[in-house]
C-alpha atoms as a PDB file:
ATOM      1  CA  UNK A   1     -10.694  13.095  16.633  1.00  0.00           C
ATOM      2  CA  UNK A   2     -12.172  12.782  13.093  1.00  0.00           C
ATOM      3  CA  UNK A   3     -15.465  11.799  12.572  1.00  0.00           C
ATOM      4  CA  UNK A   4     -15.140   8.614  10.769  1.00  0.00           C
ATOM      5  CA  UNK A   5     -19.046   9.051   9.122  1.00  0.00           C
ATOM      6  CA  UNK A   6     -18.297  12.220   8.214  1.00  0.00           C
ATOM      7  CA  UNK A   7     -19.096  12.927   4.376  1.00  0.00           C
ATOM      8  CA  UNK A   8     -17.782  15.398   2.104  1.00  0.00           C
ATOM      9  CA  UNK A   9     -19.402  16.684  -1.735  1.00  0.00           C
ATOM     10  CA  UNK A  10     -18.531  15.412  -5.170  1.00  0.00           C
ATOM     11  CA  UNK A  11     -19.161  16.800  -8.480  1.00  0.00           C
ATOM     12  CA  UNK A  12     -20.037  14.335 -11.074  1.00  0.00           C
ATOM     13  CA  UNK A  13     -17.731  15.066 -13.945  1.00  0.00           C
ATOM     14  CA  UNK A  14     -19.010  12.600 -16.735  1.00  0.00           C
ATOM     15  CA  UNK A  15     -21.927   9.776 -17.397  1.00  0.00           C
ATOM     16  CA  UNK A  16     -20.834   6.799 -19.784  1.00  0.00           C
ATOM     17  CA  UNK A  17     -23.893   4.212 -19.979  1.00  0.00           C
ATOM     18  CA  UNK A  18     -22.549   0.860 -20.119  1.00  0.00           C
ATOM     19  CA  UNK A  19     -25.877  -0.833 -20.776  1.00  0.00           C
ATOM     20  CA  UNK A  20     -29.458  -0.390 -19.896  1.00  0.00           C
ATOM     21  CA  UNK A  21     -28.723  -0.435 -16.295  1.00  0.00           C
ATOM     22  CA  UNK A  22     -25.394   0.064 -15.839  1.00  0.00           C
ATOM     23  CA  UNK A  23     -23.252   3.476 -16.307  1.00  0.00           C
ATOM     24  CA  UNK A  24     -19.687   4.699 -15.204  1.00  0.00           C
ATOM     25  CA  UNK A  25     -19.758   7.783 -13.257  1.00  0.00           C
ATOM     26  CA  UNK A  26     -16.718  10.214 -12.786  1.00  0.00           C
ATOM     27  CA  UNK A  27     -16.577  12.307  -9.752  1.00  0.00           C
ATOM     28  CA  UNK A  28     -14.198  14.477  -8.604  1.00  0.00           C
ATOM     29  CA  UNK A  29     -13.759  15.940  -5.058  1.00  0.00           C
ATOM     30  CA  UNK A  30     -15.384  19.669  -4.758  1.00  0.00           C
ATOM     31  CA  UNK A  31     -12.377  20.913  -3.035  1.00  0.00           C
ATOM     32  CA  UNK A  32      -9.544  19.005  -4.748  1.00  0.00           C
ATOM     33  CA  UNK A  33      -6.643  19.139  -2.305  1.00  0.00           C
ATOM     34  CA  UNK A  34      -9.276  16.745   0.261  1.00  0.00           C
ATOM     35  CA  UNK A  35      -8.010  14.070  -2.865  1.00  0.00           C
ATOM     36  CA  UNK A  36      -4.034  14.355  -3.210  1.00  0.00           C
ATOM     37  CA  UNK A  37      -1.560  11.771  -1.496  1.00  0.00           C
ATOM     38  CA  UNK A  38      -1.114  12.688   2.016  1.00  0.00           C
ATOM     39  CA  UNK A  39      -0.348  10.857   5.032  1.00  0.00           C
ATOM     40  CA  UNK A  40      -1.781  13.366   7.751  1.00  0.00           C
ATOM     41  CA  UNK A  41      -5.047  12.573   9.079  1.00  0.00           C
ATOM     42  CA  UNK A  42      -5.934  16.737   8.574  1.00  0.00           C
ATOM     43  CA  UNK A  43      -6.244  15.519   4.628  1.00  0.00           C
ATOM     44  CA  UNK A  44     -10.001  13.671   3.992  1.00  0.00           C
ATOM     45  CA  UNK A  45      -8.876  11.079   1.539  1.00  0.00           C
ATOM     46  CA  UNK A  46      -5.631   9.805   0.648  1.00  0.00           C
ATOM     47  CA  UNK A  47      -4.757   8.343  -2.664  1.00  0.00           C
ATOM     48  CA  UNK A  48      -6.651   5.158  -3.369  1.00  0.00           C
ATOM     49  CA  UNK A  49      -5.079   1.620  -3.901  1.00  0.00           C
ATOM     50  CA  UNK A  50      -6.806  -0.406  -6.512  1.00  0.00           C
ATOM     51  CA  UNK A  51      -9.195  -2.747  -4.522  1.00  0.00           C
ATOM     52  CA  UNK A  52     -10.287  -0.452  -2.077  1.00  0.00           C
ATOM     53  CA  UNK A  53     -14.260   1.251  -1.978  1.00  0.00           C
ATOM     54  CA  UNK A  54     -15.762   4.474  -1.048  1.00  0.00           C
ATOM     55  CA  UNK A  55     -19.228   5.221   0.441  1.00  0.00           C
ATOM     56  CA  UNK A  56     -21.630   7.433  -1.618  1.00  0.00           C
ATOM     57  CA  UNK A  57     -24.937   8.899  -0.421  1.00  0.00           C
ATOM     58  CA  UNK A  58     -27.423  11.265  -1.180  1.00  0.00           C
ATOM     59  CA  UNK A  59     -29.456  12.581   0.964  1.00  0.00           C
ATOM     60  CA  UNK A  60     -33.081  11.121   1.085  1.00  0.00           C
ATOM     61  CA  UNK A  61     -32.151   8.431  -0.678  1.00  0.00           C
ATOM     62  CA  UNK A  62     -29.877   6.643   1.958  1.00  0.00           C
ATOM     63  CA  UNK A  63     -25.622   5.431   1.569  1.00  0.00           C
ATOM     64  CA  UNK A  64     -24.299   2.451  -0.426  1.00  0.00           C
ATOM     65  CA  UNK A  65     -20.292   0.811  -1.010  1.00  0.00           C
ATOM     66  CA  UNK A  66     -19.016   1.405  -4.195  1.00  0.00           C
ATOM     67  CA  UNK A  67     -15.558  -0.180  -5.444  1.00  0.00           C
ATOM     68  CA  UNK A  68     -13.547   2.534  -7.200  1.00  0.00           C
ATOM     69  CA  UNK A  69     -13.256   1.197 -10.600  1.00  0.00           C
ATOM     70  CA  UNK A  70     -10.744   3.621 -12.383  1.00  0.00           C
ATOM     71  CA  UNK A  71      -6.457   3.461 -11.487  1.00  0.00           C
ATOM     72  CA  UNK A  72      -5.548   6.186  -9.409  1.00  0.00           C
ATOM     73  CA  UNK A  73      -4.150   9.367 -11.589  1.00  0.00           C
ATOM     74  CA  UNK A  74      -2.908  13.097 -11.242  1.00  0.00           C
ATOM     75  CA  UNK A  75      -6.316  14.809 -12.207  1.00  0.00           C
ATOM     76  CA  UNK A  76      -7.906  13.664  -9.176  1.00  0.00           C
ATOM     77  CA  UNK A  77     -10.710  12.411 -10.637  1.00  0.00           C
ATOM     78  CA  UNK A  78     -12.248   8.635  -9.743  1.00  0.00           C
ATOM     79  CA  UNK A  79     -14.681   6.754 -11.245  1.00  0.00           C
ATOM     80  CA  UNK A  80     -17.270   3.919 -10.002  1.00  0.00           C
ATOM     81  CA  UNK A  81     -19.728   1.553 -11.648  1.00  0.00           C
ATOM     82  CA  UNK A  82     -22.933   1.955 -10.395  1.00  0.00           C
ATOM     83  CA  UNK A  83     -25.673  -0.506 -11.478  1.00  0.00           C
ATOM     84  CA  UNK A  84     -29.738   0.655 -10.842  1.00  0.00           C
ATOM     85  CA  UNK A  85     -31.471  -1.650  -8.425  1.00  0.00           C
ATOM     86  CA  UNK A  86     -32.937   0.236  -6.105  1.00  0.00           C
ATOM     87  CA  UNK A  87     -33.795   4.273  -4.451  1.00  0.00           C
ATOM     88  CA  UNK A  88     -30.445   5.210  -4.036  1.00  0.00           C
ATOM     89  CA  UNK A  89     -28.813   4.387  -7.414  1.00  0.00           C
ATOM     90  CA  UNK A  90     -32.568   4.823  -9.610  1.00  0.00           C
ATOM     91  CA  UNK A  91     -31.744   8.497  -7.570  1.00  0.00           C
ATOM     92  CA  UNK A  92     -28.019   8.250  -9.549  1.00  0.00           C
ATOM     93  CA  UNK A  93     -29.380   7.408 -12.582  1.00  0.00           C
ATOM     94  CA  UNK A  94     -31.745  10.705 -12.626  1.00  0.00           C
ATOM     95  CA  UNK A  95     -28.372  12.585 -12.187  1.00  0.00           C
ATOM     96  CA  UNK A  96     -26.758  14.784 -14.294  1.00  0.00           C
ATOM     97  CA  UNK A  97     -22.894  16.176 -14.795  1.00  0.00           C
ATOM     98  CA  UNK A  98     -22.688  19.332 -12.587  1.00  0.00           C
ATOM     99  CA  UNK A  99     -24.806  17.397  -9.899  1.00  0.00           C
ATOM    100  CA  UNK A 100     -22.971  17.120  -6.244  1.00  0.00           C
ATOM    101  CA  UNK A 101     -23.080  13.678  -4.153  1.00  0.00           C
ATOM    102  CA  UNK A 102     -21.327  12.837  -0.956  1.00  0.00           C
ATOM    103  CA  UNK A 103     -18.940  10.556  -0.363  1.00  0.00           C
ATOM    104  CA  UNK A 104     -16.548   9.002   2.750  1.00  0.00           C
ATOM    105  CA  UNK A 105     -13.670   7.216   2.150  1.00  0.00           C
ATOM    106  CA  UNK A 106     -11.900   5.049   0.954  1.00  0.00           C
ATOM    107  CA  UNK A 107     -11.587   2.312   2.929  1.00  0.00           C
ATOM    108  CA  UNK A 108     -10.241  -1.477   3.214  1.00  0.00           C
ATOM    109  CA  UNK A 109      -7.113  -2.893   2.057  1.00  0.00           C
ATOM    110  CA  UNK A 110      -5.978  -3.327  -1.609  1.00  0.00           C
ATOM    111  CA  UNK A 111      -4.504  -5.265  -3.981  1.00  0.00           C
ATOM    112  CA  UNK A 112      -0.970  -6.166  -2.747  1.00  0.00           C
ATOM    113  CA  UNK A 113       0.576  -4.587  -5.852  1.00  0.00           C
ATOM    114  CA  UNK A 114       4.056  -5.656  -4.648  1.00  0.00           C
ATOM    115  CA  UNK A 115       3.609  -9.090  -4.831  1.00  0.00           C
ATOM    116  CA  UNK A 116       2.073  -8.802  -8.108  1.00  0.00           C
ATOM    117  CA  UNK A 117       5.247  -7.706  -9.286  1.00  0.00           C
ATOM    118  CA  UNK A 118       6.792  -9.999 -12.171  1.00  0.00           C
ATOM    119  CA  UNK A 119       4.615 -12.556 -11.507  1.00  0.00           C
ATOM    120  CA  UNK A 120       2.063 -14.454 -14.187  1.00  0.00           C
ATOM    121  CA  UNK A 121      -1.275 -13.453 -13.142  1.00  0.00           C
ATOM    122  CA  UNK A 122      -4.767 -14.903 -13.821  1.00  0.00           C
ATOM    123  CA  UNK A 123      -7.844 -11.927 -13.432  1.00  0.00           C
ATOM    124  CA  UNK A 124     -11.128 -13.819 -13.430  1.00  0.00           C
ATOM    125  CA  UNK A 125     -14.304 -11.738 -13.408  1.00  0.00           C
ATOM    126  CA  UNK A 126     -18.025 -12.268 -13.433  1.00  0.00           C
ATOM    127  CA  UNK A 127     -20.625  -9.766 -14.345  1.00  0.00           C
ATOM    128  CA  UNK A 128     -20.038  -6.355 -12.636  1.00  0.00           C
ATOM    129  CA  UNK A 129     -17.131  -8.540 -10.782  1.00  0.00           C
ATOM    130  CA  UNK A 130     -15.111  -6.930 -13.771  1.00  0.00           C
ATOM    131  CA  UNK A 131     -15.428  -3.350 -12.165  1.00  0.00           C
ATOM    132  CA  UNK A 132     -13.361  -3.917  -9.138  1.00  0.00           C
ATOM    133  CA  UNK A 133     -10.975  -5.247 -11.499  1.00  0.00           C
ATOM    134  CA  UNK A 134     -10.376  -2.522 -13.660  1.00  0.00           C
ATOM    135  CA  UNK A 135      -8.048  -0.098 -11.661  1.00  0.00           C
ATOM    136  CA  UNK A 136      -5.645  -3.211 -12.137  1.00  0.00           C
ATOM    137  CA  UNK A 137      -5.962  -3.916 -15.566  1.00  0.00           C
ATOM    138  CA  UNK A 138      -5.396  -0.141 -15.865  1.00  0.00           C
ATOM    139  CA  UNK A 139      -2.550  -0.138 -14.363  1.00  0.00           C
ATOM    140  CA  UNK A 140      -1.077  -3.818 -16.332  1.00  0.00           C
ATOM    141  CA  UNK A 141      -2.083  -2.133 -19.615  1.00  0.00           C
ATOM    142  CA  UNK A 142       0.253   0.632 -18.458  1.00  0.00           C
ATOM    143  CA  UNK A 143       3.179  -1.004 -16.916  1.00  0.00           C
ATOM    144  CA  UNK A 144       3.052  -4.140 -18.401  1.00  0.00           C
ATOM    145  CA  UNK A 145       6.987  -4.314 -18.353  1.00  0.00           C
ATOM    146  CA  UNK A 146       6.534  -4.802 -14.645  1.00  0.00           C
ATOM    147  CA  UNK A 147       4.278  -7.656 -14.551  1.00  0.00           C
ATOM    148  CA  UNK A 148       4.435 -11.197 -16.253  1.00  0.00           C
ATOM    149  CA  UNK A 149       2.191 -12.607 -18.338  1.00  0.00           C
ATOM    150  CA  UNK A 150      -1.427 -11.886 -17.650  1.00  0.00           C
ATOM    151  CA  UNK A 151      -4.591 -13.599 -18.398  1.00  0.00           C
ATOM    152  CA  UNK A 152      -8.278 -11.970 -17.674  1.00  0.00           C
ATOM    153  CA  UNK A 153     -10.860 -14.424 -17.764  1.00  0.00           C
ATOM    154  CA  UNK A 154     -14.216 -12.807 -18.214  1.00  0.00           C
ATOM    155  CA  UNK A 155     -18.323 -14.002 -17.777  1.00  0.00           C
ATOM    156  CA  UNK A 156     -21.290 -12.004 -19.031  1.00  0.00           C
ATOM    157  CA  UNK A 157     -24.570 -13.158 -19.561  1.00  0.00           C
ATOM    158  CA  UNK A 158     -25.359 -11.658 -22.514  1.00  0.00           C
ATOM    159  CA  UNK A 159     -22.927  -9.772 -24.753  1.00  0.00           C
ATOM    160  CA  UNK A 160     -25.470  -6.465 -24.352  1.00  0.00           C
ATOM    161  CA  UNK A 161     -24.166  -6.457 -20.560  1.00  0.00           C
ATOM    162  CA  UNK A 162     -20.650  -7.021 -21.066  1.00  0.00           C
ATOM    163  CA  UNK A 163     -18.816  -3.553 -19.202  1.00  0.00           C
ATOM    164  CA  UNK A 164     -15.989  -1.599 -20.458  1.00  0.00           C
ATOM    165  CA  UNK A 165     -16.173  -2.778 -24.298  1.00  0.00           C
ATOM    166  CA  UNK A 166     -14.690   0.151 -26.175  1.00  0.00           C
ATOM    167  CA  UNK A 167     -11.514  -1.073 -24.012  1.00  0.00           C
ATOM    168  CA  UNK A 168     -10.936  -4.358 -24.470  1.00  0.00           C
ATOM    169  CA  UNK A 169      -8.611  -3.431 -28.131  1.00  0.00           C
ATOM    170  CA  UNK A 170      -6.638  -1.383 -25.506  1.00  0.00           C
ATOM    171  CA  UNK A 171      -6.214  -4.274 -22.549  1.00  0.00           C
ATOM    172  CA  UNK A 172      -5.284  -6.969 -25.840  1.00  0.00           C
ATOM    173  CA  UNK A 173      -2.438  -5.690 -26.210  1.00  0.00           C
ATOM    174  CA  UNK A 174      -0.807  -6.707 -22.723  1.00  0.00           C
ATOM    175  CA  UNK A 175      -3.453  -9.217 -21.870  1.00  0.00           C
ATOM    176  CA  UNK A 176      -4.912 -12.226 -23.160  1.00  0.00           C
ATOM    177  CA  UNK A 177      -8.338 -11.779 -22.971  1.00  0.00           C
ATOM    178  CA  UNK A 178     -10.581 -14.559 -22.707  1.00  0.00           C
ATOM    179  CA  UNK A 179     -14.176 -13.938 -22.595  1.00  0.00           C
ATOM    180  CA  UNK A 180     -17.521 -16.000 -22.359  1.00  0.00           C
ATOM    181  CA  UNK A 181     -21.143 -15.631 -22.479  1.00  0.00           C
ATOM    182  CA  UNK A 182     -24.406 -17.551 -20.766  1.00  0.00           C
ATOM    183  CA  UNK A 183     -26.519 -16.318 -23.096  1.00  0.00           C
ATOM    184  CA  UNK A 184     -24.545 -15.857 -26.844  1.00  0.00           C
ATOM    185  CA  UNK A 185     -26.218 -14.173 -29.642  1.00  0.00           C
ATOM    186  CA  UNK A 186     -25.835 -14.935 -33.340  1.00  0.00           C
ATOM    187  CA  UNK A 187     -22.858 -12.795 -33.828  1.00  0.00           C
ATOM    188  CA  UNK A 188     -20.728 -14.021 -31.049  1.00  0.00           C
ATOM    189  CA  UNK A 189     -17.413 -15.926 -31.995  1.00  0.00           C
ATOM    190  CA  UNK A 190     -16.116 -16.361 -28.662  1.00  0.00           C
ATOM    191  CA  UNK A 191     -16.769 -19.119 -25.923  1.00  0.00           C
ATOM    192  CA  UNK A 192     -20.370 -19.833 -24.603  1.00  0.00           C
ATOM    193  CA  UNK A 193     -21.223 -20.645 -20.753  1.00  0.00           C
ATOM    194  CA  UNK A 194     -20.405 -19.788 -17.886  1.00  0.00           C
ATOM    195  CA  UNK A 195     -16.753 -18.362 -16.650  1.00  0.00           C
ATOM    196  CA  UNK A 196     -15.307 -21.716 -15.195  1.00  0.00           C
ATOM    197  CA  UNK A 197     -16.304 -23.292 -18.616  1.00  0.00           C
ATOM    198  CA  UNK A 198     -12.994 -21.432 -20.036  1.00  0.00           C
ATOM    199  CA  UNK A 199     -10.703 -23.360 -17.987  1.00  0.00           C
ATOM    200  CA  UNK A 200     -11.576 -26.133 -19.389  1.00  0.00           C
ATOM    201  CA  UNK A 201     -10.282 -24.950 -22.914  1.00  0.00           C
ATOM    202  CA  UNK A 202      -7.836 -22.606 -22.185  1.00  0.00           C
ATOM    203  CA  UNK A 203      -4.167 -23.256 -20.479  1.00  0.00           C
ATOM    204  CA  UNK A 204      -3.565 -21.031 -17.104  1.00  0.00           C
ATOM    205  CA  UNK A 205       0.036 -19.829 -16.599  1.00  0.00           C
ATOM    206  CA  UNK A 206       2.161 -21.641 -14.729  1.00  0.00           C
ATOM    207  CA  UNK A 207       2.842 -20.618 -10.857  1.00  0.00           C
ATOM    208  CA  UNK A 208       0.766 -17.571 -11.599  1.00  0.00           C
ATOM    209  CA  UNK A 209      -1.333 -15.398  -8.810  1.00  0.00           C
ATOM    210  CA  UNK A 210      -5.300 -15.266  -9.417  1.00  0.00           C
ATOM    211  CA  UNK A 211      -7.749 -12.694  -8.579  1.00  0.00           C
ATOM    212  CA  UNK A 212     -10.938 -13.330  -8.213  1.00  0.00           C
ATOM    213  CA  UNK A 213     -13.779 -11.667  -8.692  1.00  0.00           C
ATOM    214  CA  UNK A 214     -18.156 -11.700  -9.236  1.00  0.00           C
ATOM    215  CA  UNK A 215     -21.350 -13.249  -7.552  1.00  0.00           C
ATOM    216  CA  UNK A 216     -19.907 -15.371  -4.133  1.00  0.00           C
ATOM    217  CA  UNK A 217     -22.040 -18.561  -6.039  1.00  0.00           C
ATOM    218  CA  UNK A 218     -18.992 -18.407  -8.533  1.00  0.00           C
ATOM    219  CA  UNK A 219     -15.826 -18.965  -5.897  1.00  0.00           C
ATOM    220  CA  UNK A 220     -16.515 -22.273  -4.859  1.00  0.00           C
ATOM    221  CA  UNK A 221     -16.614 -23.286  -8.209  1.00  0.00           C
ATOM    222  CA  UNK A 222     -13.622 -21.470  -9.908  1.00  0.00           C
ATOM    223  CA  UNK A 223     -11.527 -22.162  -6.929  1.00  0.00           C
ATOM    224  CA  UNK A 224     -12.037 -25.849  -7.571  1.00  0.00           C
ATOM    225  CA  UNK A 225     -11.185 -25.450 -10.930  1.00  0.00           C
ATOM    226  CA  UNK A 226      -7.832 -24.014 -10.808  1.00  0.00           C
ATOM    227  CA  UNK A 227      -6.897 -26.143  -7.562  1.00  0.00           C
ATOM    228  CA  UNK A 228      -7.499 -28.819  -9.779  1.00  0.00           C
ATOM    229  CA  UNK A 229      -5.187 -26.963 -12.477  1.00  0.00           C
ATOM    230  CA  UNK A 230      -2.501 -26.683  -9.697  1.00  0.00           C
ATOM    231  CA  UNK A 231      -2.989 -23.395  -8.735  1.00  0.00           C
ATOM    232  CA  UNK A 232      -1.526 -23.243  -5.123  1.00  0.00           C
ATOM    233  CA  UNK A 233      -3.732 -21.704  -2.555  1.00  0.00           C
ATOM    234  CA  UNK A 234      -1.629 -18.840  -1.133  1.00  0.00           C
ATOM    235  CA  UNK A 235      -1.843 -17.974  -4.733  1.00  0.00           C
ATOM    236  CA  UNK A 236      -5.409 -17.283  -4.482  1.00  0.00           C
ATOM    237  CA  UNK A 237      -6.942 -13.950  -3.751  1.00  0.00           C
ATOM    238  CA  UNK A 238     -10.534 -12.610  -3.419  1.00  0.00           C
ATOM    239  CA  UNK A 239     -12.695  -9.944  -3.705  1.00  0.00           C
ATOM    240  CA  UNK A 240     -15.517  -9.916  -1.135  1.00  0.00           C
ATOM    241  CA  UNK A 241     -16.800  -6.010  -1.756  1.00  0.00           C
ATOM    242  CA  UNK A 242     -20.320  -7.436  -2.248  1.00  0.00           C
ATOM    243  CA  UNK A 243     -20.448  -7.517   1.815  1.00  0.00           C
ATOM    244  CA  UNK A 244     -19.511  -3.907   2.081  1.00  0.00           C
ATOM    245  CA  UNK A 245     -21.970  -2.264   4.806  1.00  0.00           C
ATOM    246  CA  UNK A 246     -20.816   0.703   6.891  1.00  0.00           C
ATOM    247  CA  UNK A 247     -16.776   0.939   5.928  1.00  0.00           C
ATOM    248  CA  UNK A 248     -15.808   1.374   9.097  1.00  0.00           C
ATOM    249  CA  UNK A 249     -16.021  -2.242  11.331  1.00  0.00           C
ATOM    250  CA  UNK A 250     -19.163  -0.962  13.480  1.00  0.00           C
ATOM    251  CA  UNK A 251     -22.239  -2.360  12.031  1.00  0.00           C
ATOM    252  CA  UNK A 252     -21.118  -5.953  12.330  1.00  0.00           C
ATOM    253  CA  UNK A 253     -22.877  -7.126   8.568  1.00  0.00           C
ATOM    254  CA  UNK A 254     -19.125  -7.796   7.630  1.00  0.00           C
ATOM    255  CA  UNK A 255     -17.414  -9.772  10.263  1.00  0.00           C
ATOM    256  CA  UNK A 256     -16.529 -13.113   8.720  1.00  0.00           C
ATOM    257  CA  UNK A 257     -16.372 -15.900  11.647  1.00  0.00           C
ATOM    258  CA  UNK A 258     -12.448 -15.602  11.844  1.00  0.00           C
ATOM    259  CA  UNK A 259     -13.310 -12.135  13.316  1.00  0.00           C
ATOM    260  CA  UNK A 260     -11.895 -10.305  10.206  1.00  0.00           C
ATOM    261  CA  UNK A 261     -13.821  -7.839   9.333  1.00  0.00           C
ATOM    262  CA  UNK A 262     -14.301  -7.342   5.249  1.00  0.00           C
ATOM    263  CA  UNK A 263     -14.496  -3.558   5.183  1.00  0.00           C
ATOM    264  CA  UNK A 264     -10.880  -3.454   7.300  1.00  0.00           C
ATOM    265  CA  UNK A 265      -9.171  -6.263   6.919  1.00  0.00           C
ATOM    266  CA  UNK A 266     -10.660  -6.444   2.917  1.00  0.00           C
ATOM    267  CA  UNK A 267     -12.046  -6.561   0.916  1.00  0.00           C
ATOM    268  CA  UNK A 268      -9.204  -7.944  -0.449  1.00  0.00           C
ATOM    269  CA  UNK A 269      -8.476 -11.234   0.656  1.00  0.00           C
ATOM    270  CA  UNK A 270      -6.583 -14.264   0.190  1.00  0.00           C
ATOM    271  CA  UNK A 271      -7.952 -17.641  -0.432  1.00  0.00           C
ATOM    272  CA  UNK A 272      -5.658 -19.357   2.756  1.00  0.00           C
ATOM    273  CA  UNK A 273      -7.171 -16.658   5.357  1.00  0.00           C
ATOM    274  CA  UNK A 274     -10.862 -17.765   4.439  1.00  0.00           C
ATOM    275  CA  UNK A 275     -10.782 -21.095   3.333  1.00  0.00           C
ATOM    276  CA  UNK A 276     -11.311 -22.137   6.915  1.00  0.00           C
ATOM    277  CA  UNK A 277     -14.291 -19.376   7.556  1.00  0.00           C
ATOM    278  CA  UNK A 278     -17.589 -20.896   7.307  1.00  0.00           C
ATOM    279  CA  UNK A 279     -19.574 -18.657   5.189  1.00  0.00           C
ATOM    280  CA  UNK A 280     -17.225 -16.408   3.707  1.00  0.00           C
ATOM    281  CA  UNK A 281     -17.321 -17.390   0.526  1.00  0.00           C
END
């Protein structure tokens, strides 16, 4: 039987500071074939699905979820967003390329990519929310012939914090971006306050799927607002990575009250399995 905490080394590729404490790392899998598409339980990771999360640790410094942030692609290569906030990622900040992690993974379910098909979509994001996000947009930006039209909703705090800038001339041209700040500076032209402030100004598409995604204090709030825009519940899906523990349904920090589990049945979720969960969201 496979050890299900077993861990295996990666090699990080390339560094790309976002901000002053955030920065994309690319890893790729010291033995590469552990990171092809296979079915087999003899392979260590499969493919990954946009949504899903890996566990990184280093030794001494303890084992953290991280949502894979980058669309799956032939190189083998991932990427995840990794903001400093405590030992383990001030330890990933000290890094350098050529440095070897460990990692275990992926795990959870998702986004259900096949019901996203030809349908209008809404992405709404707050903060580092955007990361989990990303392997989407990737793929929209891409394939945008298969999907309808597709809105991305987007809160920073300050424009200094905003992730994944150099990209946003790329994403425009499939997606209407729509972006605010808490905290504008004098050379922002764009909206000011907080994400749910946009819906008040801009239209949603009509019988369109949304995925959300940031801090839990922002889904009550966003969820009210596009109810109240007609958005249908079983319309609604929700990222809930932020409750990520072991991966693997054993240490019990994830089990919502429904007896899902967010690391197996998630993180991906939709907003008609939790709406009846107290403390979920």
């Amino acid at each position: 039987m496979r050890n299900q905490y077993k861990t295996y080394p990666l090699i990080i590729t390339n560094i790309e500071s976002q901000n002053a404490l955030v920065k994309v790392f690319t890893l790729m899998p010291e033995d590469r074939k552990n990171i092809k598409c296979a079915t087999d339980e003899k392979k260590i990771i499969k493919c990954w699905v946009p949504g899903q999360f890996i566990s990184i640790s280093i030794p001494g410094f303890g084992e953290a979820p991280f949502a894979i942030c980058s669309s799956p692609n032939p190189c083998n290569e991932f990427q995840i967003c990794v903001q400093k906030k405590g030992g383990l990622t001030s330890k990933f900040f000290s890094m350098s390329v050529g440095d070897e992690i460990d990692f275990r993974g992926p795990y959870g379910n998702g986004f259900p990519i096949s019901k996203l098909s030809k349908r209008n979509l809404l992405l709404i994001a707050g903060g580092l929310g955007l990361a989990p996000l990303r392997p989407l947009i990737q793929i929209i930006a891409n394939h945008a012939a298969e999907f309808g039209k597709v809105q991305l909703f987007g809160g920073s705090r300050e424009e200094k914090m905003m992730l994944f800038k150099n990209e946003y001339g790329a994403w425009r041209k499939n997606i209407e971006l729509n972006l605010t700040l808490d905290i504008p500076n004098e050379n922002w032209n764009g909206s000011t306050g907080l994400v749910t402030a946009l819906f008040d100004k801009i239209p949603i598409s009509k019988n369109a799927i949304a995925i959300i995604c940031g801090p839990p204090v922002m889904f009550p709030a966003v969820i009210k607002k596009i109810k109240k825009k007609g958005m249908a519940e079983k319309n609604i899906y929700l990222l809930l990575e932020r409750r990520m523990h072991c991966g693997v349904g054993i240490c019990q920090h994830c089990v919502l009250v429904n007896g899902k589990y967010v690391c197996k049945d998630g993180p991906v979720f939709n907003y008609a399995e939790l709406k009846d969960s107290p403390g979920a969201i």
